[in-house]
C-alpha atoms as a PDB file:
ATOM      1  CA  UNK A   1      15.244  15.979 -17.591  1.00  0.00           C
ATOM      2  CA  UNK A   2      15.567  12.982 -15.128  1.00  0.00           C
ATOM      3  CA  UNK A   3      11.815  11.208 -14.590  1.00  0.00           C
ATOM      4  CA  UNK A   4      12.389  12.442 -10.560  1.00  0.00           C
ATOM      5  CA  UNK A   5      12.577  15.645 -11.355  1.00  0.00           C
ATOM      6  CA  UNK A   6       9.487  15.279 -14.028  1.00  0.00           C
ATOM      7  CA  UNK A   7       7.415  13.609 -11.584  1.00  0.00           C
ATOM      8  CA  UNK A   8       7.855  16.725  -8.982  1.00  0.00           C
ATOM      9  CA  UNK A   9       7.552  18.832 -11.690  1.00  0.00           C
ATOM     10  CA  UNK A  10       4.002  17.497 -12.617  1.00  0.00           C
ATOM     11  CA  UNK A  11       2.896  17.311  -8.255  1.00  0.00           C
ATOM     12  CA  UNK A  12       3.701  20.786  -8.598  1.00  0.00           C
ATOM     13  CA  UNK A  13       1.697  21.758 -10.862  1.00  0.00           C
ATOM     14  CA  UNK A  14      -1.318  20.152  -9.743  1.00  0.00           C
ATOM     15  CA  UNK A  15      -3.307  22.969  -7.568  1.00  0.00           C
ATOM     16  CA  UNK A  16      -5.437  20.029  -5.977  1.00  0.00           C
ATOM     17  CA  UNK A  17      -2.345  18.656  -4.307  1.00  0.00           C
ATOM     18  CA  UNK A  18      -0.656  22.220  -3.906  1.00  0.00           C
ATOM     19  CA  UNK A  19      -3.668  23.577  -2.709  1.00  0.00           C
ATOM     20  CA  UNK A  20      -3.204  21.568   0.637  1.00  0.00           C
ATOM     21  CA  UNK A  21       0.364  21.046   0.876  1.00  0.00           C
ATOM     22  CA  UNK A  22       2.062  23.868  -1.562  1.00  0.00           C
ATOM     23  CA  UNK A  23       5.479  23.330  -2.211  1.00  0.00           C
ATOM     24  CA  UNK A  24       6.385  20.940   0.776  1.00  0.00           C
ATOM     25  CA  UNK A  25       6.991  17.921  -1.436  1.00  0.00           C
ATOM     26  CA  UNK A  26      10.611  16.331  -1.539  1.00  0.00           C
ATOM     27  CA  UNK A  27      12.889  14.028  -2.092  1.00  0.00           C
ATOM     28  CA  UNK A  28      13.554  10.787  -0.181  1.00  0.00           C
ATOM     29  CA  UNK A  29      13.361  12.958   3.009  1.00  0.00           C
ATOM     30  CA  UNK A  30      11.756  16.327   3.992  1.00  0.00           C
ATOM     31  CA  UNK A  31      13.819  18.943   6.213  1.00  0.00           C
ATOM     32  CA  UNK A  32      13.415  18.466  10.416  1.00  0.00           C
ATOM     33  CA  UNK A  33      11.008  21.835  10.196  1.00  0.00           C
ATOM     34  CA  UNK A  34       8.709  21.019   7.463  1.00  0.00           C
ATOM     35  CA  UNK A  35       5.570  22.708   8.494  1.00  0.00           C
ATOM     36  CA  UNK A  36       2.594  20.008   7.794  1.00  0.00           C
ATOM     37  CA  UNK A  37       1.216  18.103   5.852  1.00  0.00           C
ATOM     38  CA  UNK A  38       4.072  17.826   3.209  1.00  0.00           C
ATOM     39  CA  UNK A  39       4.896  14.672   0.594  1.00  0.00           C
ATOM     40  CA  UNK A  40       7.929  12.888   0.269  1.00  0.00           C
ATOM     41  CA  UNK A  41       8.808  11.057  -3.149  1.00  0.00           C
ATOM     42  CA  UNK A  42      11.058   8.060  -3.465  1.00  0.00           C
ATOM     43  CA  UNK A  43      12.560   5.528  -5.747  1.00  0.00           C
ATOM     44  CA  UNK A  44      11.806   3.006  -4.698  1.00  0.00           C
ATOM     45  CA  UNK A  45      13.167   0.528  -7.708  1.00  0.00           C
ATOM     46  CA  UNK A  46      13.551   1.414 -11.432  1.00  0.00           C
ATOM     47  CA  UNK A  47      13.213  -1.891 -13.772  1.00  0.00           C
ATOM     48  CA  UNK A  48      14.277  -1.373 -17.351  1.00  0.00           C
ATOM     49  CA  UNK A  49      13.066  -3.635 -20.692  1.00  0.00           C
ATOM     50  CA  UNK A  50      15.169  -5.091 -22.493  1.00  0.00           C
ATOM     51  CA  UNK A  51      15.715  -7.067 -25.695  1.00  0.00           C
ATOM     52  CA  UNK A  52      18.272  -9.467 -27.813  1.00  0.00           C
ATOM     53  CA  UNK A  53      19.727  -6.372 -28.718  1.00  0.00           C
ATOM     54  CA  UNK A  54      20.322  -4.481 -25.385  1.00  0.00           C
ATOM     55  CA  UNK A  55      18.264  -1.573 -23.765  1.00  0.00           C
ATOM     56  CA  UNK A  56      14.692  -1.125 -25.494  1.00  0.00           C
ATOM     57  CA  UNK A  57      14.929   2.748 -23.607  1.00  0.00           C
ATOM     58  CA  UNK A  58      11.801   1.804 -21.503  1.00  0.00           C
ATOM     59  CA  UNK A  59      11.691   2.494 -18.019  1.00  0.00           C
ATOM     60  CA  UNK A  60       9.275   1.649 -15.381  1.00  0.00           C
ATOM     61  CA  UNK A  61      10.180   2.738 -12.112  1.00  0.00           C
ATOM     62  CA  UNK A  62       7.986   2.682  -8.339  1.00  0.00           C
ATOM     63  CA  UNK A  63       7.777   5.857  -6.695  1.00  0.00           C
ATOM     64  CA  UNK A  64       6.930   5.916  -3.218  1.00  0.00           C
ATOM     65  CA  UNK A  65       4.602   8.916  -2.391  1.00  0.00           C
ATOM     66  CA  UNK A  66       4.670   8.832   1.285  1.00  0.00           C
ATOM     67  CA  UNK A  67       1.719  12.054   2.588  1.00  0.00           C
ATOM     68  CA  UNK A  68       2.384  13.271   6.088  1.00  0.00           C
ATOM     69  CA  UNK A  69      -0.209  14.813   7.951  1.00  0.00           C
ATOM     70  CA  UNK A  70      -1.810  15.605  11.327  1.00  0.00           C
ATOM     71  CA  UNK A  71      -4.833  13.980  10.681  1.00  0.00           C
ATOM     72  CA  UNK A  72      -6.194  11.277   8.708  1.00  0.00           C
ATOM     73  CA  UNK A  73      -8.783  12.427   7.158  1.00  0.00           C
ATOM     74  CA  UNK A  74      -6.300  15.241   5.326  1.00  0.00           C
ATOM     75  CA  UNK A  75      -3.400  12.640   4.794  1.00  0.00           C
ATOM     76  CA  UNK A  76      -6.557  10.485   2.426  1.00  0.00           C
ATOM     77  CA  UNK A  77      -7.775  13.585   0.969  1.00  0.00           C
ATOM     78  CA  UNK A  78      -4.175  14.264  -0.411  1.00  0.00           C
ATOM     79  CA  UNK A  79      -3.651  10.796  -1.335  1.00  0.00           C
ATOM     80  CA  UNK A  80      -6.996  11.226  -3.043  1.00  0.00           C
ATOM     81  CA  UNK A  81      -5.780  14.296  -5.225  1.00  0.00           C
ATOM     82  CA  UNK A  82      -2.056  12.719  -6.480  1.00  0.00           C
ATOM     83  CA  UNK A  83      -4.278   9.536  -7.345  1.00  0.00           C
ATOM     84  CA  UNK A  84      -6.920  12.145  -9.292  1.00  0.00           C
ATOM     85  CA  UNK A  85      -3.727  13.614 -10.757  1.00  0.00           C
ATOM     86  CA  UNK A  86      -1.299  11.179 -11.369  1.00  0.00           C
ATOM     87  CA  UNK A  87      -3.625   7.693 -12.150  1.00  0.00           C
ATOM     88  CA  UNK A  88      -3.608   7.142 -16.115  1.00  0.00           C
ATOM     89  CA  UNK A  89      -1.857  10.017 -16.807  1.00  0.00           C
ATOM     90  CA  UNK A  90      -0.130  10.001 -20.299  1.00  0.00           C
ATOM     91  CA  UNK A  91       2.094  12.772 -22.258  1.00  0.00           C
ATOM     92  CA  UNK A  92       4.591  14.656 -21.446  1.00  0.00           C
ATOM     93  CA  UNK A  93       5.905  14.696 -17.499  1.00  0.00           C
ATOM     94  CA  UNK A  94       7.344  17.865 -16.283  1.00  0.00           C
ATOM     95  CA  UNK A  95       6.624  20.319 -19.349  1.00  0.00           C
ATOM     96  CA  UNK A  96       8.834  21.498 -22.274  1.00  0.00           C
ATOM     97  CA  UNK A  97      12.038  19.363 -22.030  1.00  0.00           C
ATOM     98  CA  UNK A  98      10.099  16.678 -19.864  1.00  0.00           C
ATOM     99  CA  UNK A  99       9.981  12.961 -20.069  1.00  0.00           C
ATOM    100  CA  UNK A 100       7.697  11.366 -22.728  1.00  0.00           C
ATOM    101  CA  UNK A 101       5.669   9.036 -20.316  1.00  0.00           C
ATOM    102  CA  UNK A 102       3.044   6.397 -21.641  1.00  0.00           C
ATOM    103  CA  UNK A 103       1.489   5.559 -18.225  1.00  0.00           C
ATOM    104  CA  UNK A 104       1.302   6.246 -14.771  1.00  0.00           C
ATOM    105  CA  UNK A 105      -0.455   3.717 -12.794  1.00  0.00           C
ATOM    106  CA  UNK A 106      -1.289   3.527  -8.908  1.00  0.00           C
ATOM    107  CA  UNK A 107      -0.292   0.574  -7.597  1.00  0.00           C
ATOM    108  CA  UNK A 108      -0.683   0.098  -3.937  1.00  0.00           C
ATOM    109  CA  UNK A 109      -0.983   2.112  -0.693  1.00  0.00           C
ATOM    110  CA  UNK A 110      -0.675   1.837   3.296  1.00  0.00           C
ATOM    111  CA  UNK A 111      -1.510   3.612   5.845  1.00  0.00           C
ATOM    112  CA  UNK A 112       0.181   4.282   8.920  1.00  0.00           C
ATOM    113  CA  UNK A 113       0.402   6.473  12.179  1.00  0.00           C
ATOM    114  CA  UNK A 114       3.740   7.328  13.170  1.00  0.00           C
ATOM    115  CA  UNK A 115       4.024   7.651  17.165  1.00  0.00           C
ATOM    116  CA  UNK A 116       7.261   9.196  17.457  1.00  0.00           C
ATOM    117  CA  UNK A 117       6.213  12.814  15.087  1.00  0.00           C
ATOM    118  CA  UNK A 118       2.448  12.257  15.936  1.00  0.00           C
ATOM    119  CA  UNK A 119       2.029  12.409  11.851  1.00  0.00           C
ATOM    120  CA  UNK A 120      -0.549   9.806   9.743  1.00  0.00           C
ATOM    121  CA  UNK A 121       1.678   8.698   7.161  1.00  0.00           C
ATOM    122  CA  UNK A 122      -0.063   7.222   3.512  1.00  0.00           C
ATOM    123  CA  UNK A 123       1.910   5.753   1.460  1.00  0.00           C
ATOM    124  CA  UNK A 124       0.972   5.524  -1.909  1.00  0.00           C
ATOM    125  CA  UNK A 125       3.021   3.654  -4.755  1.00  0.00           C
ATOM    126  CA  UNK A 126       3.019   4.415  -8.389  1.00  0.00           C
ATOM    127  CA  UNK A 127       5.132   2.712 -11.521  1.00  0.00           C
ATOM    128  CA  UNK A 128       5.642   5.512 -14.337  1.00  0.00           C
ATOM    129  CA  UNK A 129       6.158   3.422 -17.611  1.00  0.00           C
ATOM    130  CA  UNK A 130       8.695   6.182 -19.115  1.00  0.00           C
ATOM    131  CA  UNK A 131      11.193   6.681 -22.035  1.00  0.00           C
ATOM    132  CA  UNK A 132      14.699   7.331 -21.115  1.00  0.00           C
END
């Protein structure tokens, strides 16, 4: 299993984020439709260590959870619940056959009101130290 498909694996499973946006969380973009407030995750780079002797098979990439809602308030409650989730976490991403991660760590987020869809936008980045 790839660490993407881990990570939304894990947001799934997490009934304080499904509770307010239930399966509306994709990939890099959400469909034209999407009924509100939804998630979208992206890669945003994906670093790997390495030694003298090539690949160590540690991965730390920054995902990009970008929350899209029509208010505020809801768009920082969700952000609240992935960081409740997803801060610290350790073990095993995505379930049997997952991805063996040793940390997830917030990093940074923004906030922003997109005038075009009327939508707040937070967008909150995390690195996922991982084994590949």
């Amino acid at each position: 299993m790839q660490i993407e498909e881990a990570l939304m694996t894990f947001l799934l499973a997490q009934t304080g984020i499904t509770g307010y946006v239930g399966t509306r969380s994709h990939f890099v973009r959400a469909p034209q439709a999407t009924a509100k407030p939804y998630i979208v995750v992206t890669k945003v780079d994906a670093p790997r260590l390495h030694s003298h002797d090539g690949g160590s098979g540690l991965a730390h990439p920054r995902f990009q959870l970008s929350i899209f809602s029509t208010t505020y308030k809801e768009a920082k409650e969700i952000a609240a619940a992935i960081q409740a989730a997803l801060q610290g976490y350790s073990g095993t991403m995505g379930g049997a056959g997952g991805v063996a991660v040793g940390a997830a760590l917030y990093d940074d987020e923004t906030d922003f009101y997109e005038e075009d869809s009327g939508l707040y936008h937070v967008a909150a980045d995390y690195i996922i130290w991982h084994e590949e």
